[in-house]
N, C-alpha and C. Protein backbone atom coordinates (compact mmCIF):
# COMPACT_ATOMS: atom_id res chain seq x y z
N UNK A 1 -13.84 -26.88 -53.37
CA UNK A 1 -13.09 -26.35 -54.48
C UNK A 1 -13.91 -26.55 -55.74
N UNK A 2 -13.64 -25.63 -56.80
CA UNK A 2 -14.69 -25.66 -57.83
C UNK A 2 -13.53 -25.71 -59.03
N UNK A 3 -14.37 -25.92 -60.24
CA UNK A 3 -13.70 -26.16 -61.64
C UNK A 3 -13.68 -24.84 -62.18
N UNK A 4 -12.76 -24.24 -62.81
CA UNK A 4 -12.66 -23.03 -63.65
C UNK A 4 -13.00 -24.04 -64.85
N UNK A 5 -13.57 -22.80 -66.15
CA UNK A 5 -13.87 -23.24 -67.34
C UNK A 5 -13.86 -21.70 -68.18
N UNK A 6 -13.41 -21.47 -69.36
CA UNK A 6 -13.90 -20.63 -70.04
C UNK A 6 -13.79 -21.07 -71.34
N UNK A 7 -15.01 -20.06 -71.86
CA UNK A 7 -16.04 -20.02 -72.83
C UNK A 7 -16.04 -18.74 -73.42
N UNK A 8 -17.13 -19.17 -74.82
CA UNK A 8 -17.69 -17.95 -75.02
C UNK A 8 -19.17 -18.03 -75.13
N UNK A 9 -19.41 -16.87 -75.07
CA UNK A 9 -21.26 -16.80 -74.64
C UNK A 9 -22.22 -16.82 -75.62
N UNK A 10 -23.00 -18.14 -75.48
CA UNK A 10 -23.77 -17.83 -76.92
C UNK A 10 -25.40 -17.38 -76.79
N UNK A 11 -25.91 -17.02 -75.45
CA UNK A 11 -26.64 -16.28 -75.07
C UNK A 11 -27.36 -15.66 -73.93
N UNK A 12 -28.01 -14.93 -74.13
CA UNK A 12 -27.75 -13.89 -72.67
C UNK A 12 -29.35 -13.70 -72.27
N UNK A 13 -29.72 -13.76 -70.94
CA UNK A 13 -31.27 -13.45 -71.10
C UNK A 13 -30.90 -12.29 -69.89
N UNK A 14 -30.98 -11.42 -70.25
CA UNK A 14 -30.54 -10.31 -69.27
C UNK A 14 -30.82 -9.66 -68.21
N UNK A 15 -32.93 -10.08 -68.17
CA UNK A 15 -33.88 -9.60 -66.99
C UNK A 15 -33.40 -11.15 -65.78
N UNK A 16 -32.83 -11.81 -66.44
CA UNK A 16 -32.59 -13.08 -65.36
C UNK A 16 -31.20 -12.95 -65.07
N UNK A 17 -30.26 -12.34 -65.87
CA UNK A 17 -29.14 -12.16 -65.53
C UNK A 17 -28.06 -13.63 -65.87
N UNK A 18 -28.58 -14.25 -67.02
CA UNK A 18 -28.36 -15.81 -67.04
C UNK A 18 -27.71 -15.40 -68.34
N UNK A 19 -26.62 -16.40 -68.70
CA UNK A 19 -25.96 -16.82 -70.16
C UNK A 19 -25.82 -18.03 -70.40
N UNK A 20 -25.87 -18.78 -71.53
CA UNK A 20 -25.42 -20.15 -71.99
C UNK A 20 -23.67 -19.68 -72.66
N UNK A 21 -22.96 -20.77 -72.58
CA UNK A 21 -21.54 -20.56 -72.90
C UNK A 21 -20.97 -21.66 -72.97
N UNK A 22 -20.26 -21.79 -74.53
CA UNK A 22 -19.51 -22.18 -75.14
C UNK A 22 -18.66 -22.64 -74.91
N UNK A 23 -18.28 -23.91 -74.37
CA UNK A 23 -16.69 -24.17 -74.22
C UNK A 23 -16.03 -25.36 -75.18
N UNK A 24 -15.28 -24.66 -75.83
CA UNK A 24 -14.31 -25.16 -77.49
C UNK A 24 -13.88 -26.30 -76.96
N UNK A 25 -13.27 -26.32 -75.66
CA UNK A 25 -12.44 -27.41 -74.93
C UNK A 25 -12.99 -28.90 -75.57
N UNK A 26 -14.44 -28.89 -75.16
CA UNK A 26 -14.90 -29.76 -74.86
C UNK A 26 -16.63 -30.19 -75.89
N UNK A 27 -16.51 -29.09 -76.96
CA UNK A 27 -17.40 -28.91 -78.02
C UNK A 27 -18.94 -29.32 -76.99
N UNK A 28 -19.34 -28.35 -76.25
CA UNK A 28 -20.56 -27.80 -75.34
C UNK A 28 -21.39 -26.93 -74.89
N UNK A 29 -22.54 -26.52 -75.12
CA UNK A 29 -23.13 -25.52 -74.47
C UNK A 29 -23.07 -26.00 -73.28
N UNK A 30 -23.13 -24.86 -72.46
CA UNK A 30 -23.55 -24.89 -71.42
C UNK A 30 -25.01 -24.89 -70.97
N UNK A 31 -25.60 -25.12 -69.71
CA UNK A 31 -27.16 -24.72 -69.12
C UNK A 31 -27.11 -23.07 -68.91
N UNK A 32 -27.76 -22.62 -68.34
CA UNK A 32 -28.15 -21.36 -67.88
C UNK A 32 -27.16 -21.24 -66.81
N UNK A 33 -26.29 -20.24 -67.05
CA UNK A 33 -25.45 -19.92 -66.23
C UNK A 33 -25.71 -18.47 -65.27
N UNK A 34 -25.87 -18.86 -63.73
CA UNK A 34 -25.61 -17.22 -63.22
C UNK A 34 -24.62 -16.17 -63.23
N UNK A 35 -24.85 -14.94 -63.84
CA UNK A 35 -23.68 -14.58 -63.92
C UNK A 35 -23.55 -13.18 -62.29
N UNK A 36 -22.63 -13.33 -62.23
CA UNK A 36 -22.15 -12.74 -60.73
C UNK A 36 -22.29 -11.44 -60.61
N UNK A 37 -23.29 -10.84 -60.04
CA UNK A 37 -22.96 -9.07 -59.95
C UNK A 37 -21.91 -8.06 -59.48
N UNK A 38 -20.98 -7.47 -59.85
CA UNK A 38 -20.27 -6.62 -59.64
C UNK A 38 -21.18 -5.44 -58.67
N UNK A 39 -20.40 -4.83 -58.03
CA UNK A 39 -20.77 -3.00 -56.87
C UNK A 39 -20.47 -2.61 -58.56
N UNK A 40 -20.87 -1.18 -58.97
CA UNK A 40 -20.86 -1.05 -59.67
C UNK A 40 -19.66 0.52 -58.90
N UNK A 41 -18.58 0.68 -60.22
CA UNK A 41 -16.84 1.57 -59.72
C UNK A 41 -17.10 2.50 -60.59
N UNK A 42 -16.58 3.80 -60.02
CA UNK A 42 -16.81 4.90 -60.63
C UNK A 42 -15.53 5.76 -60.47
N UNK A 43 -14.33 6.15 -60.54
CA UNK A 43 -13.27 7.07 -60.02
C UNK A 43 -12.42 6.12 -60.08
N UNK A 44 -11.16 6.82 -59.26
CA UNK A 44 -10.21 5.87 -58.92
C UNK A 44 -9.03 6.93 -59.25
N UNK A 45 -7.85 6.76 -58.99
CA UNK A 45 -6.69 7.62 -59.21
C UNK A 45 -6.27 8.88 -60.11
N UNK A 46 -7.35 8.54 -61.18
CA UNK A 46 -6.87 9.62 -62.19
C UNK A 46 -8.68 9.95 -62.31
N UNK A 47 -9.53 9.84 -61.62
CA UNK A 47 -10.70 10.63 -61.89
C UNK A 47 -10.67 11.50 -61.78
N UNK A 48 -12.09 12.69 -62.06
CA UNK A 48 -11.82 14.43 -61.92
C UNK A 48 -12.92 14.30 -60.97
N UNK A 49 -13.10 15.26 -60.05
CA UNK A 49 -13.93 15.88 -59.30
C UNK A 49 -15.06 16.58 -60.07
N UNK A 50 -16.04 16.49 -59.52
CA UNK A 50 -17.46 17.64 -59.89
C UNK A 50 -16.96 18.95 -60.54
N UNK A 51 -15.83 19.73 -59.62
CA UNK A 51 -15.74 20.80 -60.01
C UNK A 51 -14.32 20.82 -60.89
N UNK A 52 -13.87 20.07 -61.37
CA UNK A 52 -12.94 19.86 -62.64
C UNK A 52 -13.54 19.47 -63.79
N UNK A 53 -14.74 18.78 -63.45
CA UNK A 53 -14.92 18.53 -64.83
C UNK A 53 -15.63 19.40 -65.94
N UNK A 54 -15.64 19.64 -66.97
CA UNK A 54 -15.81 20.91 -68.15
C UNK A 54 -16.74 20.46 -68.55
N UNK A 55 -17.61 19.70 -68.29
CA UNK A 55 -19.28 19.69 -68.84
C UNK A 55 -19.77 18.84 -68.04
N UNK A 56 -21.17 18.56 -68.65
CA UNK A 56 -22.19 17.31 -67.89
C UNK A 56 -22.49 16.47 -68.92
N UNK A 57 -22.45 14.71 -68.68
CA UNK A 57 -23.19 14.15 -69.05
C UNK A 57 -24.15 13.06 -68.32
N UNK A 58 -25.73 12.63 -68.58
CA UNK A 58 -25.90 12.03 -67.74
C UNK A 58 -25.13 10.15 -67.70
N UNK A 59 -25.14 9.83 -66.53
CA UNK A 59 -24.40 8.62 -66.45
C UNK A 59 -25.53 7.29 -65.62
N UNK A 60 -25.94 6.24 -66.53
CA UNK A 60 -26.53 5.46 -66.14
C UNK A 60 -25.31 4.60 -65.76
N UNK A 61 -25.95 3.39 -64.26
CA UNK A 61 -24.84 2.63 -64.23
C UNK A 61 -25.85 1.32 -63.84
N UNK A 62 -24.95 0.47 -64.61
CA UNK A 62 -26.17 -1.19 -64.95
C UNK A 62 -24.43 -2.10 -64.78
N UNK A 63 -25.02 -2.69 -63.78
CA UNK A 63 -24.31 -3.91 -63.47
C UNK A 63 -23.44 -4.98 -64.88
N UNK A 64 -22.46 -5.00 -65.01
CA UNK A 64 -22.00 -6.07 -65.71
C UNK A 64 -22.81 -7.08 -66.53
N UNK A 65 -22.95 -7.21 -67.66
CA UNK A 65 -23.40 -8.79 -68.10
C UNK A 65 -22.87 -8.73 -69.77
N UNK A 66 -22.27 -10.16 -69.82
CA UNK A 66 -21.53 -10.04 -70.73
C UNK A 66 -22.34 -10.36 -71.53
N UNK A 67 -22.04 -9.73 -73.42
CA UNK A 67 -22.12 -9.82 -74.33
C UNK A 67 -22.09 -11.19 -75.29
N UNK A 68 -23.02 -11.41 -76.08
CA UNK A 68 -23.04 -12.70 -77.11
C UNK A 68 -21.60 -12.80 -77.79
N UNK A 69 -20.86 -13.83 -77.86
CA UNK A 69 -18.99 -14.02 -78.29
C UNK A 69 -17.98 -13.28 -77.38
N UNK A 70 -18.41 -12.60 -76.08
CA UNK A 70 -17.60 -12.28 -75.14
C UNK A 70 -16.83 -13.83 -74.48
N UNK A 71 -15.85 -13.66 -74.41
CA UNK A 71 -15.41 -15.07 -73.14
C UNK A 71 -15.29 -14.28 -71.90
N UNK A 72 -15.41 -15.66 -71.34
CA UNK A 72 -15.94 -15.38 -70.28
C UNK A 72 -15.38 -16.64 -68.88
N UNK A 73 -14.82 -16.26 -67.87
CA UNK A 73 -14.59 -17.63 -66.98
C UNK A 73 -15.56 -17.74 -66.00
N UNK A 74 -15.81 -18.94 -66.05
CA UNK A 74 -16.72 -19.92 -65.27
C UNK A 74 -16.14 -20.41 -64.12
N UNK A 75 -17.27 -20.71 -63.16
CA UNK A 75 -16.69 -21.66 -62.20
C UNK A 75 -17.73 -22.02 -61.80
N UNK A 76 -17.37 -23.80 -61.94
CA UNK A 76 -18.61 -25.02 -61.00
C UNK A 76 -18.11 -25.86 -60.23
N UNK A 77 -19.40 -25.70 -58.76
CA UNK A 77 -19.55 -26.30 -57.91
C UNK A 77 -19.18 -27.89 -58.44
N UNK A 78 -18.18 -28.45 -57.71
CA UNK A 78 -17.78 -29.61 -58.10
C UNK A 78 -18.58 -31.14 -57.01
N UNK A 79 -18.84 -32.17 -57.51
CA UNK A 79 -19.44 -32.71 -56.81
C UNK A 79 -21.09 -33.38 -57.53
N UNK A 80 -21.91 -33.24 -56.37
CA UNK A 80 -23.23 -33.27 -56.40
C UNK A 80 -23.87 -32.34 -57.32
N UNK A 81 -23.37 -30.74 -57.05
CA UNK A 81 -23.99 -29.98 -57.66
C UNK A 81 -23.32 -29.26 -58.44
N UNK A 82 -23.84 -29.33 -59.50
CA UNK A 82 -22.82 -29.18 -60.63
C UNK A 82 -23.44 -27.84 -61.25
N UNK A 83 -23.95 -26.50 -59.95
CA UNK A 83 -24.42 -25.69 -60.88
C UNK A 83 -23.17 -24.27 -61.06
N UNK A 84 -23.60 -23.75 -61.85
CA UNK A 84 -22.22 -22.96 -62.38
C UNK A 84 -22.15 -21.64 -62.70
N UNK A 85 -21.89 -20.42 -62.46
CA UNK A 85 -21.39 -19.32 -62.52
C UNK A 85 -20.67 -18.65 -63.54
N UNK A 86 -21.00 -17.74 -63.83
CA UNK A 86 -19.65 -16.37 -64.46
C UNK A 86 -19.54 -15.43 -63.79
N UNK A 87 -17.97 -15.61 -63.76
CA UNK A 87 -17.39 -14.38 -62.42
C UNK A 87 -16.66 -13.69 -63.08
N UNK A 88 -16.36 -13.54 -64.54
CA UNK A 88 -16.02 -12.51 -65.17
C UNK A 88 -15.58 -12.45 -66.44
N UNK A 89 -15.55 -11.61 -67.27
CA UNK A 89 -15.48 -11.37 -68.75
C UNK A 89 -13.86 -11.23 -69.08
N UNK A 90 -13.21 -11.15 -70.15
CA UNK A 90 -12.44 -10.47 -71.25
C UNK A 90 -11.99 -10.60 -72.99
């Protein structure tokens, strides 16, 4: 079982996919945190089809990583190894 924690992010190195983050709780940066990759979602109930939709634009799609003052929840390996994760933003 692991510790939830949230924060906010006070920086992001993005080719590593790593953030440091803030938690008020406990007046702390954090270390280098991994943050968790999402499948990346496209549609869903109210999407349009190819041939509904009334123009083109192109659409890049880049995995999740949160933003500098985004919060964000954490979770660490409790124990020995105390290394720690972001599994998601709001």
């Amino acid at each position: 079982m692991g510790d939830l924690r949230v924060g906010k992010v006070t920086d992001v190195n993005a080719s590593e996919r790593l953030v440091r983050v803030y938690f008020p709780d406990v007046d702390m940066v954090s270390g280098w945190l991994k943050v968790i990759k999402y499948p990346p979602f496209i549609g869903g109930e109210n999407s349009q089809t190819e041939t509904e939709a009334l123009h083109e634009h192109k659409l890049i799609i880049t995995p999740w990583l949160p933003k500098i003052g985004e919060f964000v929840l954490c979770l660490y390996n409790t124990g020995f190894n105390e290394e720690g994760f972001v599994i998601g933003g709001f």
